[in-house]
C-alpha atoms as a PDB file:
ATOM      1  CA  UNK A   1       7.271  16.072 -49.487  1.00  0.00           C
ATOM      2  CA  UNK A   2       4.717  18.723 -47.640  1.00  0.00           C
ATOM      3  CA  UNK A   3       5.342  19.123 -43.785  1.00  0.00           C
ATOM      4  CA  UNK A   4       2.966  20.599 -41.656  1.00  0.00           C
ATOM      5  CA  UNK A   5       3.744  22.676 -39.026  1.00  0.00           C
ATOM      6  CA  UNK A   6       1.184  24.148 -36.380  1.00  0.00           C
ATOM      7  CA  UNK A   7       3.260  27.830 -35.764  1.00  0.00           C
ATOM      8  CA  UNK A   8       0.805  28.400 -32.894  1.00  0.00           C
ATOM      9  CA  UNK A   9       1.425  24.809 -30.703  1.00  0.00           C
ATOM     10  CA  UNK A  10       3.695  25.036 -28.175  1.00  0.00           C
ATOM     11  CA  UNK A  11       4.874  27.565 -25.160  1.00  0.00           C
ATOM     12  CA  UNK A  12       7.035  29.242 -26.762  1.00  0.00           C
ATOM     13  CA  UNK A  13       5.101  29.699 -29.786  1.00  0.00           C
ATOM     14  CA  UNK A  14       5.135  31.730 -32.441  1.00  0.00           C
ATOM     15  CA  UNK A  15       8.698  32.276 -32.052  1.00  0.00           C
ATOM     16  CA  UNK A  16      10.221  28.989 -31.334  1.00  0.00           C
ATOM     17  CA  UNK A  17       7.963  27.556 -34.281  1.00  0.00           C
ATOM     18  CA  UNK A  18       8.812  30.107 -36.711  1.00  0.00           C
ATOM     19  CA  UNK A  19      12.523  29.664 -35.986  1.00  0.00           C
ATOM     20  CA  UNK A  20      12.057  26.131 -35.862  1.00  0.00           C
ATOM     21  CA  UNK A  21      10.720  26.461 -39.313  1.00  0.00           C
ATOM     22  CA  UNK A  22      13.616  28.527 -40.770  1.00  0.00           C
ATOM     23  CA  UNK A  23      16.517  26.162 -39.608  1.00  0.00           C
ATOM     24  CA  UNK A  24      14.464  23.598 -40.395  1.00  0.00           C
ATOM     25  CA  UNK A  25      13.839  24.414 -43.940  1.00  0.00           C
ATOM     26  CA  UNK A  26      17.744  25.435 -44.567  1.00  0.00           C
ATOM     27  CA  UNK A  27      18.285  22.009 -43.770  1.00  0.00           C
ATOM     28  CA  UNK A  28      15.546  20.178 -45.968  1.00  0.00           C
ATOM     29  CA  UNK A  29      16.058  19.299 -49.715  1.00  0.00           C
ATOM     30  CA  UNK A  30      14.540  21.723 -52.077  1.00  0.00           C
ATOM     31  CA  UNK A  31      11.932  19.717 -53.403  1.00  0.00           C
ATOM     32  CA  UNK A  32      10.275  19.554 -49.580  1.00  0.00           C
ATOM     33  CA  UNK A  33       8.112  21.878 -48.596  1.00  0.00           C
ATOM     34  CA  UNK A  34       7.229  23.432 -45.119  1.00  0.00           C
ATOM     35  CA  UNK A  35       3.303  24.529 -45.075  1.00  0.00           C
ATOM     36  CA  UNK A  36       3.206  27.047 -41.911  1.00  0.00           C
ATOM     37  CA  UNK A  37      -0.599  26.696 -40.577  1.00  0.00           C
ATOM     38  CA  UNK A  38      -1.584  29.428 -38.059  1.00  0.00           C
ATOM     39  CA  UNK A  39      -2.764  33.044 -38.339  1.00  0.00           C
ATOM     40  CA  UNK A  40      -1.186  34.325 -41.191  1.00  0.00           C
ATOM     41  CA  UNK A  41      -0.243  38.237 -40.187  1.00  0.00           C
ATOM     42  CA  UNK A  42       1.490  36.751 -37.793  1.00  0.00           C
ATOM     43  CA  UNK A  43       3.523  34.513 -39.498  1.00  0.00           C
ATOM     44  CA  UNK A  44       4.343  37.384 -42.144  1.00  0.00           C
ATOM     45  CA  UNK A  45       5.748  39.693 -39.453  1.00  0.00           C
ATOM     46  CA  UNK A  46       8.417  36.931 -37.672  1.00  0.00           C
ATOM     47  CA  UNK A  47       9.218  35.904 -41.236  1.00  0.00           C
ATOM     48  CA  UNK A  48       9.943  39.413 -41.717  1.00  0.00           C
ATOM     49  CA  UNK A  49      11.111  40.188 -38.413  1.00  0.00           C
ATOM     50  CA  UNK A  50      13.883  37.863 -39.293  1.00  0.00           C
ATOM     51  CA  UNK A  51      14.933  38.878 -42.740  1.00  0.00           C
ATOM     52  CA  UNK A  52      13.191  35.930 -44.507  1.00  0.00           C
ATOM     53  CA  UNK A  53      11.314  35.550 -47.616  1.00  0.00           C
ATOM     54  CA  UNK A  54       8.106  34.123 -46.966  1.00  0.00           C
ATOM     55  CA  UNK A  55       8.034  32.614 -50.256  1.00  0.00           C
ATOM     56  CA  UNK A  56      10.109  29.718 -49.534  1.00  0.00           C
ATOM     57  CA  UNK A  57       7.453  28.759 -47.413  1.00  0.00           C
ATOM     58  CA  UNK A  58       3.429  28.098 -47.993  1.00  0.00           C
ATOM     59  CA  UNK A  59       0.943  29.661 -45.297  1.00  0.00           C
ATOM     60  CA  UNK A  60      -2.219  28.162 -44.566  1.00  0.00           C
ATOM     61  CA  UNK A  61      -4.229  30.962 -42.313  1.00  0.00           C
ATOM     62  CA  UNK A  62      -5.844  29.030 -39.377  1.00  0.00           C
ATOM     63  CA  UNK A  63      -7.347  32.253 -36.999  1.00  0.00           C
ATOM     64  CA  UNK A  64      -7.871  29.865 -33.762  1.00  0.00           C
ATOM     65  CA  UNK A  65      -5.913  28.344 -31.284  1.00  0.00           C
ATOM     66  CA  UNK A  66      -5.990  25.065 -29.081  1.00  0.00           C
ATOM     67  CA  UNK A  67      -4.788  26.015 -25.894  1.00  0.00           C
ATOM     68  CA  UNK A  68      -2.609  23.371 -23.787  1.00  0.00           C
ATOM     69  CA  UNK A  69      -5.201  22.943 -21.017  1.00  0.00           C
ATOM     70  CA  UNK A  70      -8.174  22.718 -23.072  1.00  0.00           C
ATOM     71  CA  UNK A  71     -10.395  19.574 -23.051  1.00  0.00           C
ATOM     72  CA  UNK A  72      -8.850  17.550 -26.436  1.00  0.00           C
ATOM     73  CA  UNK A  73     -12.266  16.822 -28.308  1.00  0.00           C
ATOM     74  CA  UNK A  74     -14.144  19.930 -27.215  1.00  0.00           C
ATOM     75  CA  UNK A  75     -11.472  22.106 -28.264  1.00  0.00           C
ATOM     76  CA  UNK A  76     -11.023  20.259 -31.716  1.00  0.00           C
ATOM     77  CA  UNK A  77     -14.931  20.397 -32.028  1.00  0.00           C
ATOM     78  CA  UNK A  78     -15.393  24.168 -30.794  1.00  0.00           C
ATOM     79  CA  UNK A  79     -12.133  25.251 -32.898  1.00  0.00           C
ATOM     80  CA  UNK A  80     -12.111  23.850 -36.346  1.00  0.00           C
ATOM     81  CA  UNK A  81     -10.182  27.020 -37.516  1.00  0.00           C
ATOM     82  CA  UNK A  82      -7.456  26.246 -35.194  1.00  0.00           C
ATOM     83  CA  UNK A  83      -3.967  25.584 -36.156  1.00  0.00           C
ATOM     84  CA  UNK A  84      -4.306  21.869 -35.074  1.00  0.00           C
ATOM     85  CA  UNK A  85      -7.674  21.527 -36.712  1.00  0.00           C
ATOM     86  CA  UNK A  86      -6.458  22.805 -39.745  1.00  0.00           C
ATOM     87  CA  UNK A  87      -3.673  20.529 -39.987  1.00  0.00           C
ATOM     88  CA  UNK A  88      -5.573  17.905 -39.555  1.00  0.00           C
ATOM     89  CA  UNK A  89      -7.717  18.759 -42.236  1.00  0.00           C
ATOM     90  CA  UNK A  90      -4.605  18.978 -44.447  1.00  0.00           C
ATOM     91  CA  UNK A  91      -3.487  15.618 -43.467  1.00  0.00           C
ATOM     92  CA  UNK A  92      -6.635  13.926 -43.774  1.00  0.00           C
ATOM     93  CA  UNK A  93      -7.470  14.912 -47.484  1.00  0.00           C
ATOM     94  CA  UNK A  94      -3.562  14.674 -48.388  1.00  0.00           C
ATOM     95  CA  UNK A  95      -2.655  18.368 -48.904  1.00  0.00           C
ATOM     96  CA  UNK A  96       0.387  17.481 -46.732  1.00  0.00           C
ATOM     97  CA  UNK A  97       2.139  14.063 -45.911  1.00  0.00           C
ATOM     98  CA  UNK A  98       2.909  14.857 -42.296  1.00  0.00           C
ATOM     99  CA  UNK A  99       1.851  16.950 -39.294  1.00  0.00           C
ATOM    100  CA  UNK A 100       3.280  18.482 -36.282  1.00  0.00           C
ATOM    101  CA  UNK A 101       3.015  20.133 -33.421  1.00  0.00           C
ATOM    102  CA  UNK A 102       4.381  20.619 -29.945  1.00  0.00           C
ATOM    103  CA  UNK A 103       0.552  21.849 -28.668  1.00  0.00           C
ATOM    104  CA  UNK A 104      -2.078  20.188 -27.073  1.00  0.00           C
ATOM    105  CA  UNK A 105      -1.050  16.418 -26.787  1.00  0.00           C
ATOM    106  CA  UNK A 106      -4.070  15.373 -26.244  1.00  0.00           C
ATOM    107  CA  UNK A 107      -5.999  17.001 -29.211  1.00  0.00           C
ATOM    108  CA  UNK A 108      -2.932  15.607 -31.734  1.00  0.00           C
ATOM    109  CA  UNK A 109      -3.969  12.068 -30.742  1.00  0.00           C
ATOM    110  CA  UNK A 110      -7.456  12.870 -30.639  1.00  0.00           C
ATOM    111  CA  UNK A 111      -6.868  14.524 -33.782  1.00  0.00           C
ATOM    112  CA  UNK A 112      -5.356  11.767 -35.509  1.00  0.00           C
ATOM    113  CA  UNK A 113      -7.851   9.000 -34.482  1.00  0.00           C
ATOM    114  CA  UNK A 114     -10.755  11.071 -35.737  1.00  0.00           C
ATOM    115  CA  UNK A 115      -8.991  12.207 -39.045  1.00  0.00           C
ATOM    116  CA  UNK A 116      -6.632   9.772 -40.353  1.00  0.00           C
ATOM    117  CA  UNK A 117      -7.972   7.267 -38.166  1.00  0.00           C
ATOM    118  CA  UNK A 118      -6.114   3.831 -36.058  1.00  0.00           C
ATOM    119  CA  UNK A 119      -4.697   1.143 -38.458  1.00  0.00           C
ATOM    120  CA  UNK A 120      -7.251  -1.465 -37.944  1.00  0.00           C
ATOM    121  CA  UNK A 121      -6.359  -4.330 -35.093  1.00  0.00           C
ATOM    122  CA  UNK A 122      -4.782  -1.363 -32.659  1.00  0.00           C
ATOM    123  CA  UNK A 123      -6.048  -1.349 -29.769  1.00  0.00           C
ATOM    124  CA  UNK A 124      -4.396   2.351 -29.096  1.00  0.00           C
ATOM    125  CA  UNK A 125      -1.919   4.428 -30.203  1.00  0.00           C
ATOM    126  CA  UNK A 126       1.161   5.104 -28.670  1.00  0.00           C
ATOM    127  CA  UNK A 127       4.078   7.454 -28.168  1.00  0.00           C
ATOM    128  CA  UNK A 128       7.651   7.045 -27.454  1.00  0.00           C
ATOM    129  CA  UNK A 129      11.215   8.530 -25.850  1.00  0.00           C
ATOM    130  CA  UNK A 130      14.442   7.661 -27.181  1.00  0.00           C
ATOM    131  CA  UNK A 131      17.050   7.599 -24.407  1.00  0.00           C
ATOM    132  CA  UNK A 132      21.039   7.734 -25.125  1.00  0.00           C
ATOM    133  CA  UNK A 133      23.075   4.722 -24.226  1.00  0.00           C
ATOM    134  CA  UNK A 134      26.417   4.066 -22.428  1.00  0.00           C
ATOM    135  CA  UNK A 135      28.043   2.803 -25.960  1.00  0.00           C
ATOM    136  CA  UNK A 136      26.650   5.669 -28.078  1.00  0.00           C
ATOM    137  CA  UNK A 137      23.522   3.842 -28.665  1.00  0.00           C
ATOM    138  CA  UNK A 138      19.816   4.398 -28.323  1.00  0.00           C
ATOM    139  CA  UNK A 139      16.886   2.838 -27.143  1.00  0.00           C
ATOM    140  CA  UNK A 140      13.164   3.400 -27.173  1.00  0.00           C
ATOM    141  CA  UNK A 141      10.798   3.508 -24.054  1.00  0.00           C
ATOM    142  CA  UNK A 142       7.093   2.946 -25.564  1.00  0.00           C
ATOM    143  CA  UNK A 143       4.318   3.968 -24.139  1.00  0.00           C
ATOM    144  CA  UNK A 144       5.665   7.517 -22.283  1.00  0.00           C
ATOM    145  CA  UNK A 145       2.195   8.963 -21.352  1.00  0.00           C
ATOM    146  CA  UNK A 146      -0.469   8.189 -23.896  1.00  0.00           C
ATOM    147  CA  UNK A 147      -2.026   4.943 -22.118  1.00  0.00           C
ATOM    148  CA  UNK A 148      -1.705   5.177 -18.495  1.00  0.00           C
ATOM    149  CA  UNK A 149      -3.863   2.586 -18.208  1.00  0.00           C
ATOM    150  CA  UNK A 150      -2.252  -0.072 -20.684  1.00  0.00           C
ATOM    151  CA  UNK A 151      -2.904  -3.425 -20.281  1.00  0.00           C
ATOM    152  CA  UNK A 152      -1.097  -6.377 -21.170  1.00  0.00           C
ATOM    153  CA  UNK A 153      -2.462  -6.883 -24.455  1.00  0.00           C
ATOM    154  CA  UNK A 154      -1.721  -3.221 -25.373  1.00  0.00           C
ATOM    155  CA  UNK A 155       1.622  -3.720 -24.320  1.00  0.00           C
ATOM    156  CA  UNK A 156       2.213  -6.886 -26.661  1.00  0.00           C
ATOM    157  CA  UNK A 157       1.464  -4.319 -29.067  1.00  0.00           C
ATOM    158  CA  UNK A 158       3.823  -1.300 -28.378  1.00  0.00           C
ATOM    159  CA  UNK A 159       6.160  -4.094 -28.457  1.00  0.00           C
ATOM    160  CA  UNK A 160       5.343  -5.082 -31.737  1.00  0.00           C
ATOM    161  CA  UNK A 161       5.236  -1.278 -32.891  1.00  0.00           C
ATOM    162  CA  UNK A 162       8.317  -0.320 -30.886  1.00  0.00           C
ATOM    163  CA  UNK A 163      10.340  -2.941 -33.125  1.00  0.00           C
ATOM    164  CA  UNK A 164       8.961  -1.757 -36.243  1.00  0.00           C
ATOM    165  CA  UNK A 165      10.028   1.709 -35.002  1.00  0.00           C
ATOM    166  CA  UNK A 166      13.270   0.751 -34.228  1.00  0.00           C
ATOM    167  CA  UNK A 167      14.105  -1.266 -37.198  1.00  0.00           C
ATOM    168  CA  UNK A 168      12.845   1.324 -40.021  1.00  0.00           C
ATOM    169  CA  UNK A 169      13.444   4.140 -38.827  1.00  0.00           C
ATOM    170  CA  UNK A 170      16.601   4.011 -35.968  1.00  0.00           C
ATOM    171  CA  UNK A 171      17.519   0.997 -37.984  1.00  0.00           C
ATOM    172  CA  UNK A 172      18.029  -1.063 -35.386  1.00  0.00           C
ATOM    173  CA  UNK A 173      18.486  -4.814 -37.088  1.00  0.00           C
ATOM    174  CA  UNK A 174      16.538  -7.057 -34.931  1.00  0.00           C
ATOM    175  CA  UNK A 175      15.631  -5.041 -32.195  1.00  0.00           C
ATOM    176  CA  UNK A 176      16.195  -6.733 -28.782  1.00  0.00           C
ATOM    177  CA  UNK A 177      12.252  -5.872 -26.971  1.00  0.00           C
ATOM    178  CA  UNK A 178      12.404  -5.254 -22.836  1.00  0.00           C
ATOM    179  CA  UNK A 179       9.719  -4.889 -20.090  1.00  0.00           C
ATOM    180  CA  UNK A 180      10.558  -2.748 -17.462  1.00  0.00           C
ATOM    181  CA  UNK A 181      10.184  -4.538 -14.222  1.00  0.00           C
ATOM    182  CA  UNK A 182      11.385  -4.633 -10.898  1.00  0.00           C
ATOM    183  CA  UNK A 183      13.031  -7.523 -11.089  1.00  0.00           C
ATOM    184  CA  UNK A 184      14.424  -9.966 -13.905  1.00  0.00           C
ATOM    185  CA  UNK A 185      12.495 -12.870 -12.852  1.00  0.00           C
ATOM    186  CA  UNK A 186       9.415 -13.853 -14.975  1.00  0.00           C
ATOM    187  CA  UNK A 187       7.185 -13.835 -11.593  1.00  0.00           C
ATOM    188  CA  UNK A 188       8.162 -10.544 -10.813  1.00  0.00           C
ATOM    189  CA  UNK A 189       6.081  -7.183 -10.973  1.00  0.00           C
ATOM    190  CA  UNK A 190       2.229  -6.379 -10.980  1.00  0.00           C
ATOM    191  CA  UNK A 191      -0.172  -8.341 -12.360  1.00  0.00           C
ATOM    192  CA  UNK A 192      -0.342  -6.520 -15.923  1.00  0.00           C
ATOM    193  CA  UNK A 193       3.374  -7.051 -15.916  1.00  0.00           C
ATOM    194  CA  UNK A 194       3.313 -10.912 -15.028  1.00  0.00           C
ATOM    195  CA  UNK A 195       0.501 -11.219 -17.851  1.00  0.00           C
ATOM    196  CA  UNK A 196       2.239  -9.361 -20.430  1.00  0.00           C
ATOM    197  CA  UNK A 197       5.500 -11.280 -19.934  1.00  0.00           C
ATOM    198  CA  UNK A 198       3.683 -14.241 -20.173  1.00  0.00           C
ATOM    199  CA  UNK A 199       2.374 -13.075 -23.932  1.00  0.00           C
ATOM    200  CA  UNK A 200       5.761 -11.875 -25.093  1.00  0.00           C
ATOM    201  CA  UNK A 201       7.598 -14.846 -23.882  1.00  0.00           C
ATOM    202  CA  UNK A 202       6.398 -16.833 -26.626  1.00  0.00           C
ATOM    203  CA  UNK A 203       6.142 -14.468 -29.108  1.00  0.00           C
ATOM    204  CA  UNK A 204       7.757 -14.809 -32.654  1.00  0.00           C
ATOM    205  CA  UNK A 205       6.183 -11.179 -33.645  1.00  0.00           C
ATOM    206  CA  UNK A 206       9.454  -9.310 -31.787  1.00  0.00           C
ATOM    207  CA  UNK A 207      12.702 -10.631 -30.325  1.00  0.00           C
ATOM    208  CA  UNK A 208      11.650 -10.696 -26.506  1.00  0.00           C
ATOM    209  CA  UNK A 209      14.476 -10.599 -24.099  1.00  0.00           C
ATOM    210  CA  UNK A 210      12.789 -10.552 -20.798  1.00  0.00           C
ATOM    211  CA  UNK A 211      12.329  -8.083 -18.106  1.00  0.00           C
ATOM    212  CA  UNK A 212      14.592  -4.879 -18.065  1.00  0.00           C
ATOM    213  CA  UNK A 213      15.253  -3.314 -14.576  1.00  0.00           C
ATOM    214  CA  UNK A 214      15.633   0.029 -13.969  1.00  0.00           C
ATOM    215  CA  UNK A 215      19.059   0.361 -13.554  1.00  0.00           C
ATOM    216  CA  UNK A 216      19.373  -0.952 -16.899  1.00  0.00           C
ATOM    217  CA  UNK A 217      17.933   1.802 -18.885  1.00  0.00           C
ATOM    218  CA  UNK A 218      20.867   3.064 -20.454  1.00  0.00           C
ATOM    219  CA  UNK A 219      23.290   0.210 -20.446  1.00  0.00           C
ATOM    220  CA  UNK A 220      22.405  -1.283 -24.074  1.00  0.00           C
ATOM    221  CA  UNK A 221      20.303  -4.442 -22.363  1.00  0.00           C
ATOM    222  CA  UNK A 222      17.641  -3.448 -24.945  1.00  0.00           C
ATOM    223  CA  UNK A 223      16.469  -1.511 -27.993  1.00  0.00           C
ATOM    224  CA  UNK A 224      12.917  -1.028 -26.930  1.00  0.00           C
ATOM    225  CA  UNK A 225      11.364  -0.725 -23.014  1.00  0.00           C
ATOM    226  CA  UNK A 226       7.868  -1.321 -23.318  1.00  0.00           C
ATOM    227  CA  UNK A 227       5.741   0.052 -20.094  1.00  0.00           C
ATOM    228  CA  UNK A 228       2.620   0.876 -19.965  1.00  0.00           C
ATOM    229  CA  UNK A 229       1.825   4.890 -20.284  1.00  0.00           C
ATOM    230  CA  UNK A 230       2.085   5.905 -16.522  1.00  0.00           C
ATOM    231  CA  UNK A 231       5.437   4.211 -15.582  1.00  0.00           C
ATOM    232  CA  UNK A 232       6.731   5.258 -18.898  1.00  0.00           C
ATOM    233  CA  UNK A 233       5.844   9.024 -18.326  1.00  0.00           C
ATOM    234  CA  UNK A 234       7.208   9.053 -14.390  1.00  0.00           C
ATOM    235  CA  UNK A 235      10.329   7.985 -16.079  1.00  0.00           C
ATOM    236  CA  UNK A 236      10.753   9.911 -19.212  1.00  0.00           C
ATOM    237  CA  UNK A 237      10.593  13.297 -16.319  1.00  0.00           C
ATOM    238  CA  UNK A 238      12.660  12.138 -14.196  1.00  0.00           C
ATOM    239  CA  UNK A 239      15.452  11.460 -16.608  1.00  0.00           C
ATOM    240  CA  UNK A 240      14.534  15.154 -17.601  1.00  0.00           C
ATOM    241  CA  UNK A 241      14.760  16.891 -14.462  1.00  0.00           C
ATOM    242  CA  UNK A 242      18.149  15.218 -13.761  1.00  0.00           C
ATOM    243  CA  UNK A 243      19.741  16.035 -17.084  1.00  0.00           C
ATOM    244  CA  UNK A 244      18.216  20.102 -16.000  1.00  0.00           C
ATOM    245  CA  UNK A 245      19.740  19.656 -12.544  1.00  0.00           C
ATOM    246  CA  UNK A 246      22.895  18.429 -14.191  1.00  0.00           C
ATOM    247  CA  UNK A 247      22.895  21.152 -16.923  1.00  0.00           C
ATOM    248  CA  UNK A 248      22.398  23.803 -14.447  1.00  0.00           C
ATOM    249  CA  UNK A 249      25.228  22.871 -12.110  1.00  0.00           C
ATOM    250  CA  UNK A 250      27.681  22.455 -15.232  1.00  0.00           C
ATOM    251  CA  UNK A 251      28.282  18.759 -15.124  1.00  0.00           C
ATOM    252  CA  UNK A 252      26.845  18.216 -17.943  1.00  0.00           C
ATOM    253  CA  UNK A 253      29.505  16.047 -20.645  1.00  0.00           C
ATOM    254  CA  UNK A 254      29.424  14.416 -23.775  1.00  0.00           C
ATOM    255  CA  UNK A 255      27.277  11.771 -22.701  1.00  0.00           C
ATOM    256  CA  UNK A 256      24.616  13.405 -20.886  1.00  0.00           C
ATOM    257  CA  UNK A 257      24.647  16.206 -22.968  1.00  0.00           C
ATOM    258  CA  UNK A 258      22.831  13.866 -25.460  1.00  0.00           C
ATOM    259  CA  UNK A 259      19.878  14.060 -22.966  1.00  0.00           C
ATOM    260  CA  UNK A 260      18.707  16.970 -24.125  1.00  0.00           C
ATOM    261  CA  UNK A 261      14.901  16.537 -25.163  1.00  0.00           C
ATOM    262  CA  UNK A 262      15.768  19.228 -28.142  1.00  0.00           C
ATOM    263  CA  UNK A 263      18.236  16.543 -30.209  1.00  0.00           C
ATOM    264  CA  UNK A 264      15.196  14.623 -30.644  1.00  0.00           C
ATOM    265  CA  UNK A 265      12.628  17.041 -31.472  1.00  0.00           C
ATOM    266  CA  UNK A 266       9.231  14.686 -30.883  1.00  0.00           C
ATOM    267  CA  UNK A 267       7.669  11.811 -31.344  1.00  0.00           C
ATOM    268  CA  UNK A 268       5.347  10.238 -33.739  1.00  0.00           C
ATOM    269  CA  UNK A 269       2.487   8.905 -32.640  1.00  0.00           C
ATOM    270  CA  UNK A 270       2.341   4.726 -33.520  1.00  0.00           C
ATOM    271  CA  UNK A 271      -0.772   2.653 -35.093  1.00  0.00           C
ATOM    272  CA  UNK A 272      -2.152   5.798 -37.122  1.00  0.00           C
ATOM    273  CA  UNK A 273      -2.970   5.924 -40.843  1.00  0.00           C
ATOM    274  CA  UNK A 274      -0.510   8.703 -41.044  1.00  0.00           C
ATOM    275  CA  UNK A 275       2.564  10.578 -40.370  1.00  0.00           C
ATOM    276  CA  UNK A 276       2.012  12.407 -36.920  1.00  0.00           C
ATOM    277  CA  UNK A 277       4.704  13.929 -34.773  1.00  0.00           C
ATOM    278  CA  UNK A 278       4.067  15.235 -31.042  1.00  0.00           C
ATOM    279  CA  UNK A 279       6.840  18.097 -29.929  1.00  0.00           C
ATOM    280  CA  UNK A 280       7.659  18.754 -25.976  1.00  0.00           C
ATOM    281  CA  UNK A 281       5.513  21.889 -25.030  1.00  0.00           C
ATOM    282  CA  UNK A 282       8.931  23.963 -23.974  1.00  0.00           C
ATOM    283  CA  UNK A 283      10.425  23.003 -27.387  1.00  0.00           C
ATOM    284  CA  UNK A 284      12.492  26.059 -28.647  1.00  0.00           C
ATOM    285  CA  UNK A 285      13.412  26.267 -32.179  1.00  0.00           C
ATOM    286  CA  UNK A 286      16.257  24.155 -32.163  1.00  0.00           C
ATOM    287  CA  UNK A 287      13.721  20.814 -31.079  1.00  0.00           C
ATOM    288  CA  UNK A 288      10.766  22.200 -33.438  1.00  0.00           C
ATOM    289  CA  UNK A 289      13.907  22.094 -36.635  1.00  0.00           C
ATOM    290  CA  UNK A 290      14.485  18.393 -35.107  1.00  0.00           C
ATOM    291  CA  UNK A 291      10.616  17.729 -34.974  1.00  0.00           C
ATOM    292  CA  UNK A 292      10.113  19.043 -38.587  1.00  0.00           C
ATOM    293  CA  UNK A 293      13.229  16.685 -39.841  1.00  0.00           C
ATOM    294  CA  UNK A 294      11.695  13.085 -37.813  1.00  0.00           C
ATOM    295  CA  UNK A 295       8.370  13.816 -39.603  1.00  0.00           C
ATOM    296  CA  UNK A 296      10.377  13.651 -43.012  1.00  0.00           C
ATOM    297  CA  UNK A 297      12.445  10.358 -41.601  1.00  0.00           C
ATOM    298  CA  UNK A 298       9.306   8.697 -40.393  1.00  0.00           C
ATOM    299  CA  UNK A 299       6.709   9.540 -43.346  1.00  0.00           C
ATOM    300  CA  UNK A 300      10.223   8.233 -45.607  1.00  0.00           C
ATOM    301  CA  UNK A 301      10.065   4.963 -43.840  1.00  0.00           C
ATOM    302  CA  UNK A 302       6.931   4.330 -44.788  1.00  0.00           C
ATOM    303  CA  UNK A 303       6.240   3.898 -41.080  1.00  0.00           C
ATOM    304  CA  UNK A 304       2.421   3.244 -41.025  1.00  0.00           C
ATOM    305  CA  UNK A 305       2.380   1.034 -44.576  1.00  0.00           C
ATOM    306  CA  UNK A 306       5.295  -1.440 -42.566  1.00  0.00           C
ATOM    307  CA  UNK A 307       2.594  -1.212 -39.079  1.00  0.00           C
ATOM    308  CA  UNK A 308      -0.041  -2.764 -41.384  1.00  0.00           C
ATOM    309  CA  UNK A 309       1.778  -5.480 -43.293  1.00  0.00           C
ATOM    310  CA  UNK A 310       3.037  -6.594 -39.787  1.00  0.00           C
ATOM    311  CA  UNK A 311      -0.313  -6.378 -38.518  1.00  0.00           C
ATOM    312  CA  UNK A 312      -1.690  -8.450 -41.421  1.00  0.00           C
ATOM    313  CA  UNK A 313       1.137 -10.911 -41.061  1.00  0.00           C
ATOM    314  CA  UNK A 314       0.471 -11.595 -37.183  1.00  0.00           C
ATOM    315  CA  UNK A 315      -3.091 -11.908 -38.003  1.00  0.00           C
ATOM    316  CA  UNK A 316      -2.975 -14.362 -40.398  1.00  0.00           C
ATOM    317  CA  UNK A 317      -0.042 -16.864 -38.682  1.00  0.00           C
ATOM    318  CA  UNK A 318      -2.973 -16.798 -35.900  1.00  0.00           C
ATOM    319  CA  UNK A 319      -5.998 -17.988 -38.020  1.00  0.00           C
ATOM    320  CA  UNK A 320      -3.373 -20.903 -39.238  1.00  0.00           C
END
């Protein structure tokens, strides 16, 4: 398969990509194939830099660059020569099967609505987190930051595309589906909570388990937290800046040293016609190699032909 890679997204780009890129392509089978996409003097001089043949890689010159703080569809509009443009491009006329980057998270999902376009009957796209268990587990928080605003119909959906996550490519057998709440009880929480419990109590789509608390985030209750975008974000740092406190007064063990956002590498973005994989902006090279390697896993699982077939399958037990 073709991955791309935007060399230029990121903070610590060029040098974390290009880095990224080399472990990651030691570690691919030989009939993949990494496609670099960012200006390509640059790329030939860290390839160089570090002793490697540029050869085992393709180069796809892109002179621009989306900055992180730039406005998503102006940028994309203005830039069309950027790296994430250019990608893009790529993806939508199938010159590669997947796309990353750890830039602008905004202009990926923007991006990917406008180019490979929203399976039809999603409302919105999504992103996810995996958090580590107690029993050497994981489980999925859906959304992390890409709807703030979800409501409870959006939510019934990340449930329904956090299982198919789960299942395909974590291979989770019947995932177990969670709402984070403050409370267990089905009367607890906000309003968008109460109504989306009351749509996934009955659902036959996902195995619904009830509400999930917060102090049951990493004690295997569930295989997928589904919040909607704001919660989910507040949460995803928070877990972060306590695994960097922890790190950085050595009490850091086997267990929480699986907190590290670099074992995971990204995340792709769910309910696209495509394979799309969002990095952390401070990924270093070790999280881009890990980015690079989910894009293969999820484009393998065939994650967006499974989304529709679901889709289609929920639609039509409705209009019975």
């Amino acid at each position: 398969m073709r991955i791309g890679l935007d060399v230029m997204g990121g903070d610590f780009a060029p040098i974390a990509t290009i880095e990224g890129a080399i472990l990651a392509q030691k570690e691919l089978a030989p009939n993949d194939r990494i496609i670099l996409i960012g200006p390509s003097t640059t790329i030939n001089t860290l390839l160089q830099d570090r002793g490697v043949d540029a050869g085992v890689f393709d180069i796809v010159h892109a002179p621009d660059t989306i900055g992180m703080g730039e406005h998503p569809t102006k940028a994309l509009i203005k830039k069309p020569e950027s790296s994430i443009g250019i990608g893009f491009h790529l993806l939508k006329h199938k010159k590669i099967d997947a796309f990353a980057s750890a830039g602008n998270s905004g202009a990926m999902l923007v991006g990917s609505i406008f180019s490979v376009n929203t399976i039809q009957g999603i409302i919105r796209p999504c992103t996810s987190a995996i958090f580590p268990q107690e029993n050497g587990g994981v489980n999925i928080m859906i959304d992390i930051g890409t709807n703030p605003d979800a409501k409870p119909d959006m939510m019934y959906q990340f449930a329904v595309l956090g299982s198919i996550y789960a299942r395909y490519v974590h291979h989770i057998h019947n995932p177990r589906i969670g709402l984070l709440n403050i409370g267990e009880e089905e009367e607890k929480g906000n309003i968008n909570c109460q109504s989306a419990y009351h749509l996934m109590k009955e659902s036959k789509d996902f195995n619904f388990i009830g509400n999930i608390e917060g102090r049951d985030l990493f004690r295997n209750k569930a295989d997928v937290i589904v919040c909607d975008g704001y919660t989910g974000n507040i949460v995803l740092k928070t877990v972060e800046s306590v695994y960097r406190i922890m790190h950085k007064r050595d009490l850091v063990d086997d267990y929480f040293s699986r907190f590290n956002y670099e074992n995971y590498g990204g995340t792709p973005i769910l309910g696209i016609n495509g394979t799309v994989i969002m990095g952390h902006g401070i990924s270093n090279g070790l999280a881009i190699k890990n980015m690079i390697v989910l894009g293969k896993s999820v484009f393998q699982a065939r994650l967006s032909t499974k989304i529709k077939s679901a889709l289609l399958q929920i639609v039509g037990e409705k209009n019975i």
